[in-house]
Each structure stands twice: as structure tokens, then as C-alpha cells.
C-alpha atoms as a PDB file:
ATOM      1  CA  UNK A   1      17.222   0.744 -35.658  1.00  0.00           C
ATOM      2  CA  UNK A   2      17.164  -2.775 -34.947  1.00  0.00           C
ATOM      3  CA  UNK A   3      20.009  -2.765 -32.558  1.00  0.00           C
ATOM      4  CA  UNK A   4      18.162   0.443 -30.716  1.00  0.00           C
ATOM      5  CA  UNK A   5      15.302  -1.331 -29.495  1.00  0.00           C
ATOM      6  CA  UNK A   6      17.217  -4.376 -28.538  1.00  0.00           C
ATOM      7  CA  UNK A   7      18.913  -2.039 -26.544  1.00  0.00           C
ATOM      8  CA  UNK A   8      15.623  -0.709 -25.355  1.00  0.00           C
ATOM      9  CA  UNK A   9      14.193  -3.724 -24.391  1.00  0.00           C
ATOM     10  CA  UNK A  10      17.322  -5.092 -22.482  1.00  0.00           C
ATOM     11  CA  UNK A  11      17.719  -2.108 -20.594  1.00  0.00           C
ATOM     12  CA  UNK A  12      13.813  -2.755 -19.562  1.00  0.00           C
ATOM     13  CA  UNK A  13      14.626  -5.964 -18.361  1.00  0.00           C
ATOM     14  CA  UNK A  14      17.251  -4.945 -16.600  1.00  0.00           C
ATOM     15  CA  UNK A  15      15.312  -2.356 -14.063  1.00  0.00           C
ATOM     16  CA  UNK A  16      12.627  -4.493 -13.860  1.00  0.00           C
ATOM     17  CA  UNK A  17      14.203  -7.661 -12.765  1.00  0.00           C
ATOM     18  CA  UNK A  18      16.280  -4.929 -10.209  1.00  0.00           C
ATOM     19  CA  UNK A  19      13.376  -2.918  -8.804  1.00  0.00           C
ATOM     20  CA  UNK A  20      11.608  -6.391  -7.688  1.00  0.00           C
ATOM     21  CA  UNK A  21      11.012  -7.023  -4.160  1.00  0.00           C
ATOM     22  CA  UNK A  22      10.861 -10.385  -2.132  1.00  0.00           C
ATOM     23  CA  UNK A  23       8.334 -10.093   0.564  1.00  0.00           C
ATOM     24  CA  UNK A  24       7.687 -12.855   2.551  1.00  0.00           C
ATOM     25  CA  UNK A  25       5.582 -13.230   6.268  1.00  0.00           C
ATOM     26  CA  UNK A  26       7.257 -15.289   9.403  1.00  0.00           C
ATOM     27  CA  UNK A  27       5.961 -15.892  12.444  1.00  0.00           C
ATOM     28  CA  UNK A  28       3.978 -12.752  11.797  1.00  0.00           C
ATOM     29  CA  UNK A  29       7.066 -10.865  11.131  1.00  0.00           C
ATOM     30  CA  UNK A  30       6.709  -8.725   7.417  1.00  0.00           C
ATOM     31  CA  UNK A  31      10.377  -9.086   5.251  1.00  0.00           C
ATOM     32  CA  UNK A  32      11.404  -7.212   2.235  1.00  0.00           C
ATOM     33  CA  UNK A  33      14.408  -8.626   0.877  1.00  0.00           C
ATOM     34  CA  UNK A  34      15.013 -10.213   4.044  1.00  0.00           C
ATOM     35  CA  UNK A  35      15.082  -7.011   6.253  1.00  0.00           C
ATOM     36  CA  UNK A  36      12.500  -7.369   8.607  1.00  0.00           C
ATOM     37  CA  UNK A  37       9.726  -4.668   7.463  1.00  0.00           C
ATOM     38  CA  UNK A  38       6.651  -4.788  10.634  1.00  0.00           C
ATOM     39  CA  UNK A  39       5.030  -7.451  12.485  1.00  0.00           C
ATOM     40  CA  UNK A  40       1.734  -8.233  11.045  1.00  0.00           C
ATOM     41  CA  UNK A  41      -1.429  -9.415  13.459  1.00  0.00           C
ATOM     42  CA  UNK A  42      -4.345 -10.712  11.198  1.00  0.00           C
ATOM     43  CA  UNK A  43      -7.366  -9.659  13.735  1.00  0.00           C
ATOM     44  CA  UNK A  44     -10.455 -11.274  11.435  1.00  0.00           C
ATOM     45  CA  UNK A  45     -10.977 -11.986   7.758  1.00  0.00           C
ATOM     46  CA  UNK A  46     -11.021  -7.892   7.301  1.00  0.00           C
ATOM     47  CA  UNK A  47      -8.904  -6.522   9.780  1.00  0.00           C
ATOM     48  CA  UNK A  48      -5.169  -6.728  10.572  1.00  0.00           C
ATOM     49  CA  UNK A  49      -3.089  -4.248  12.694  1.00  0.00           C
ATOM     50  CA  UNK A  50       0.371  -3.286  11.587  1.00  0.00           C
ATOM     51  CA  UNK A  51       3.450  -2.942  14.224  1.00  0.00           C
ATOM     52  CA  UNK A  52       6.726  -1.581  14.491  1.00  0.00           C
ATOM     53  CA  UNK A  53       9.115  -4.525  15.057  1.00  0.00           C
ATOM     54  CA  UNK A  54      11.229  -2.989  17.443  1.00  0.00           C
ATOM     55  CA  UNK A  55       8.828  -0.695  19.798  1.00  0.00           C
ATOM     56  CA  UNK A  56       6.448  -2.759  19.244  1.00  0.00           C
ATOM     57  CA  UNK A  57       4.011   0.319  18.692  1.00  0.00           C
ATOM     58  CA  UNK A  58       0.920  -0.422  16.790  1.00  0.00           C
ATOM     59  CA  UNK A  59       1.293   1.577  13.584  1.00  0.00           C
ATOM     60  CA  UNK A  60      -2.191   0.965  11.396  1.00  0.00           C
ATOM     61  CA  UNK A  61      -5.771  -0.386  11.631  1.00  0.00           C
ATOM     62  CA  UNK A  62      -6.314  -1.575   8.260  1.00  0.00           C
ATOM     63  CA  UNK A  63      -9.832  -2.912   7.124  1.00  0.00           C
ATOM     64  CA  UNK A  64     -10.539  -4.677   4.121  1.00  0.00           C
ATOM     65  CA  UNK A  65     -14.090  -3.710   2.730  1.00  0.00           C
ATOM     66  CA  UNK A  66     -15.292  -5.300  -0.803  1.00  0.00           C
ATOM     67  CA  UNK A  67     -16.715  -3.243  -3.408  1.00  0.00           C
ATOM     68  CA  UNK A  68     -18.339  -4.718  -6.718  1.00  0.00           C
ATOM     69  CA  UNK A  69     -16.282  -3.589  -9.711  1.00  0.00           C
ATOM     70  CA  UNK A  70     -19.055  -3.545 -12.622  1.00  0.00           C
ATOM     71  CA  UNK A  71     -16.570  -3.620 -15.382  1.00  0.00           C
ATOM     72  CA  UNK A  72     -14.289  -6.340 -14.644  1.00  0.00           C
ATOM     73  CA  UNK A  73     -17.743  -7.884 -12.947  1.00  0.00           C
ATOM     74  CA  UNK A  74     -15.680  -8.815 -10.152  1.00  0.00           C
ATOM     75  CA  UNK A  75     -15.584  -8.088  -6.359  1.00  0.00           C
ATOM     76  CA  UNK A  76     -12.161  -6.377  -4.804  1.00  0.00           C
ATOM     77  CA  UNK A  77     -11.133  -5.945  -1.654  1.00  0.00           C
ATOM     78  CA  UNK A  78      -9.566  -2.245  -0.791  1.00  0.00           C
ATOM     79  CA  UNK A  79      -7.704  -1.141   2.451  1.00  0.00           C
ATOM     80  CA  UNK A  80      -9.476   1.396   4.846  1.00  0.00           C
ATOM     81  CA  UNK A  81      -6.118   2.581   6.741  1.00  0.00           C
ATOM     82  CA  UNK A  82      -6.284   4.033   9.968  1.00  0.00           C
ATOM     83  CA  UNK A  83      -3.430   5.850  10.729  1.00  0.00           C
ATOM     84  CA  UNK A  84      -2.890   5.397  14.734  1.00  0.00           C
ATOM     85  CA  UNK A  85      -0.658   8.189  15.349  1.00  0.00           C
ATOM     86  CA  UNK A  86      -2.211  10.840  13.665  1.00  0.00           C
ATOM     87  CA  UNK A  87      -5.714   9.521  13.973  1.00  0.00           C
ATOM     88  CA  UNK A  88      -6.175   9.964  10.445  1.00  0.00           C
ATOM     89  CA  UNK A  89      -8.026   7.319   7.758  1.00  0.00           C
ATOM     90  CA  UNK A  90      -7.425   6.763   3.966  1.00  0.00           C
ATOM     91  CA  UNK A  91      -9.152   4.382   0.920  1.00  0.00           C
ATOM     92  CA  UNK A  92      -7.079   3.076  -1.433  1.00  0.00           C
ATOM     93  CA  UNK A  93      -7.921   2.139  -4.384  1.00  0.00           C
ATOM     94  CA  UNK A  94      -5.719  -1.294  -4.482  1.00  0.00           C
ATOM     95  CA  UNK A  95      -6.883  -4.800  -4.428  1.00  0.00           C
ATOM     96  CA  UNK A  96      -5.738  -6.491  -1.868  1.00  0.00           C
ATOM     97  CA  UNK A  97      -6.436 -10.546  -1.600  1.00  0.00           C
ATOM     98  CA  UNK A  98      -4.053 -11.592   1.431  1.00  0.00           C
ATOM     99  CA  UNK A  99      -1.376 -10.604   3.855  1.00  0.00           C
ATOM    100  CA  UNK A 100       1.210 -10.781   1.226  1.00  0.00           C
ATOM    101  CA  UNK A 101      -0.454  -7.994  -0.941  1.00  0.00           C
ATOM    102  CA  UNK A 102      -0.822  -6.306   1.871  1.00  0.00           C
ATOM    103  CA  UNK A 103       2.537  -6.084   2.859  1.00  0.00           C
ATOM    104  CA  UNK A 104       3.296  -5.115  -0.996  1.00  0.00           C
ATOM    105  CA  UNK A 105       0.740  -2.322  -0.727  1.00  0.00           C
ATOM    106  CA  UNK A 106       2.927  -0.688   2.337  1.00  0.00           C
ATOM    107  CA  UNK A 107       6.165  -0.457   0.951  1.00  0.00           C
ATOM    108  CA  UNK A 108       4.762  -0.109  -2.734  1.00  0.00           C
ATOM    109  CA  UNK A 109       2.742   2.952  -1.663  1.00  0.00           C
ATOM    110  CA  UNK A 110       6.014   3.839   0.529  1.00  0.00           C
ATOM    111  CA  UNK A 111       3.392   4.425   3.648  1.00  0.00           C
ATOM    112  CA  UNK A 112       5.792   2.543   6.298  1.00  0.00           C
ATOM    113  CA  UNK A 113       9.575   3.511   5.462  1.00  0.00           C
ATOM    114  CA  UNK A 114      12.023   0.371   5.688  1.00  0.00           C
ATOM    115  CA  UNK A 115      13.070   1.233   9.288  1.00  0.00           C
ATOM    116  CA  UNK A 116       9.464   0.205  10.219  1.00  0.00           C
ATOM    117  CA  UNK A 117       7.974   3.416  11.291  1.00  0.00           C
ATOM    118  CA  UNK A 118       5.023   5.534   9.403  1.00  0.00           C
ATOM    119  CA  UNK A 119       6.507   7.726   6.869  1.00  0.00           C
ATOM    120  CA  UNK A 120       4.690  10.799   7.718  1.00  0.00           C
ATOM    121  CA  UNK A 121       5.885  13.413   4.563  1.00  0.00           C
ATOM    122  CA  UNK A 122       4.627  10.043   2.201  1.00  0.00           C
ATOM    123  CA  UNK A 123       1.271  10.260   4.191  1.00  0.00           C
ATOM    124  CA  UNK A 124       0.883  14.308   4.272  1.00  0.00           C
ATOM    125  CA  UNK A 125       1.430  13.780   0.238  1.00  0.00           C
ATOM    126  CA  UNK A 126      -1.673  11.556  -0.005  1.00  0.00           C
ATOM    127  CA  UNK A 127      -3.562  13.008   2.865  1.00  0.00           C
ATOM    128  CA  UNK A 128      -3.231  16.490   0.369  1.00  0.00           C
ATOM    129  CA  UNK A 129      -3.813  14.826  -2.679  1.00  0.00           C
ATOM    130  CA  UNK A 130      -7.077  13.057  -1.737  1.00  0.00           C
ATOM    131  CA  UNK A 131      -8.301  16.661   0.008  1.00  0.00           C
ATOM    132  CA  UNK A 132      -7.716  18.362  -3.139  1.00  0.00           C
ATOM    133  CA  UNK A 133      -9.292  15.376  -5.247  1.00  0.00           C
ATOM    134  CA  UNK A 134     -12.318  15.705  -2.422  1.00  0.00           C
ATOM    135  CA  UNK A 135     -12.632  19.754  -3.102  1.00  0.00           C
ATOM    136  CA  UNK A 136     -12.628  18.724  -7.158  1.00  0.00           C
ATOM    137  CA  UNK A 137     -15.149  16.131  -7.080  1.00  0.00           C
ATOM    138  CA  UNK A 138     -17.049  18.356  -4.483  1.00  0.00           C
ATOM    139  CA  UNK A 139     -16.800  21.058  -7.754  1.00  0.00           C
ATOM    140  CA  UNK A 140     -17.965  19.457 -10.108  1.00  0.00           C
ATOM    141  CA  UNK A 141     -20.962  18.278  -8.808  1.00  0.00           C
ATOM    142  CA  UNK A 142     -21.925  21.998  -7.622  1.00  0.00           C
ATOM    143  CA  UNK A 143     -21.212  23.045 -11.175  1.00  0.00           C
ATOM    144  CA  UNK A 144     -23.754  20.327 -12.522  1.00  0.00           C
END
């Protein structure tokens, strides 16, 4: 039994310290694992603007509005992303405090694909997810 959850625990350890990523900013150039990810342009305090490397296309508008979180009684910053391409914007529900959790938040969320370009079946998933979450919420308050 003993042994088992040894065994358990190692193999934890194991994909955790695996599935980490190194993500680091140069020069306003975005690495994961030291494959350059997007160029980064920090526009204000709130705003930054995401960009293939290699076209040099600008990907995402991303603002950073705060919203008071009454139970940790703390204030958190979420993404507003604006989708260029498709002209589309999504909320987040992710706290992000600097460049370097944004960058996280991108390739965590899988939104830009490691070649650097938008990864538009990734987006359609959320983009249907919060529409039926919308049409839900939208529900239940007619119900009430």
C-alpha cells in the first residue's frame, strides 16, 4: 500500500517537473523554452499588443481592466483580448500582474500556437463555450 502511493507521488513529480515551461521576455521578443513565442509591445500600464515574430502581423489588443474580488478582498487584473483578425473580444477570468503572466496566459490557454500565429479551432472552442455560458446565465435569470 505503502509502496503504491510512493509510486503515486513520484510519478506526480515526474509530469509536473516535465509539463513546466520557461518563459522569459527579450528585447520584447516572448520565449517558451527558448523558442521564440511573439514579440510583445507594452502600449500603457493596461494595454499591450501581441505580434507574430516573423510577419510581423499584429495578432491581439489585450487590455488589462481590475476588478475587486470581495472574497480574497483583493483587486485582480483580467485580460480583455481583442482578437485582430477576426475582430472578435473575450474576458478571461485569469489574473494577470505583468508581461510574464501574460505570456503564460497565451500558451497556457493555448490561444497563440507555438509557431506564433492565433490558433483559431482553440479560439472557436472558447468563443462557443462563453456563447453557450452567455445563453445559460441569460436563462436563468428569465426563469427567476
Amino acid at each position: 500500500m505503502q509502496q503504491g502511493f510512493i509510486l503515486l507521488i513520484a510519478c506526480f513529480l515526474c509530469s509536473f517537473v516535465g509539463s513546466t515551461q520557461d518563459f522569459r521576455i527579450t528585447n520584447g521578443v516572448a520565449f517558451v523554452n527558448d523558442t521564440a513565442y511573439v514579440k510583445i509591445e507594452k502600449k500603457n500600464k493596461k494595454n499591450y499588443s501581441i505580434y507574430n515574430i516573423e510577419s510581423g502581423e499584429k495578432l491581439l489588443i489585450i487590455n488589462l481592466f481590475k476588478v475587486y474580488n470581495s472574497f480574497s478582498k483583493s483587486k485582480h487584473k483580467l485580460p480583455r483580448v481583442f482578437f485582430v483578425r477576426l475582430k472578435e473580444n473575450m474576458v478571461f477570468e485569469v489574473d494577470i500582474q505583468n508581461k510574464l503572466d501574460l505570456i503564460s496566459f497565451l500558451y497556457n490557454y493555448k490561444l497563440i500556437s507555438i509557431d506564433g500565429n492565433v490558433n483559431e479551432k482553440m479560439l472557436v472552442r472558447h468563443l462557443n463555450y462563453n456563447e453557450k455560458y452567455a445563453i445559460l446565465k441569460s436563462s436563468k435569470k428569465s426563469n427567476n
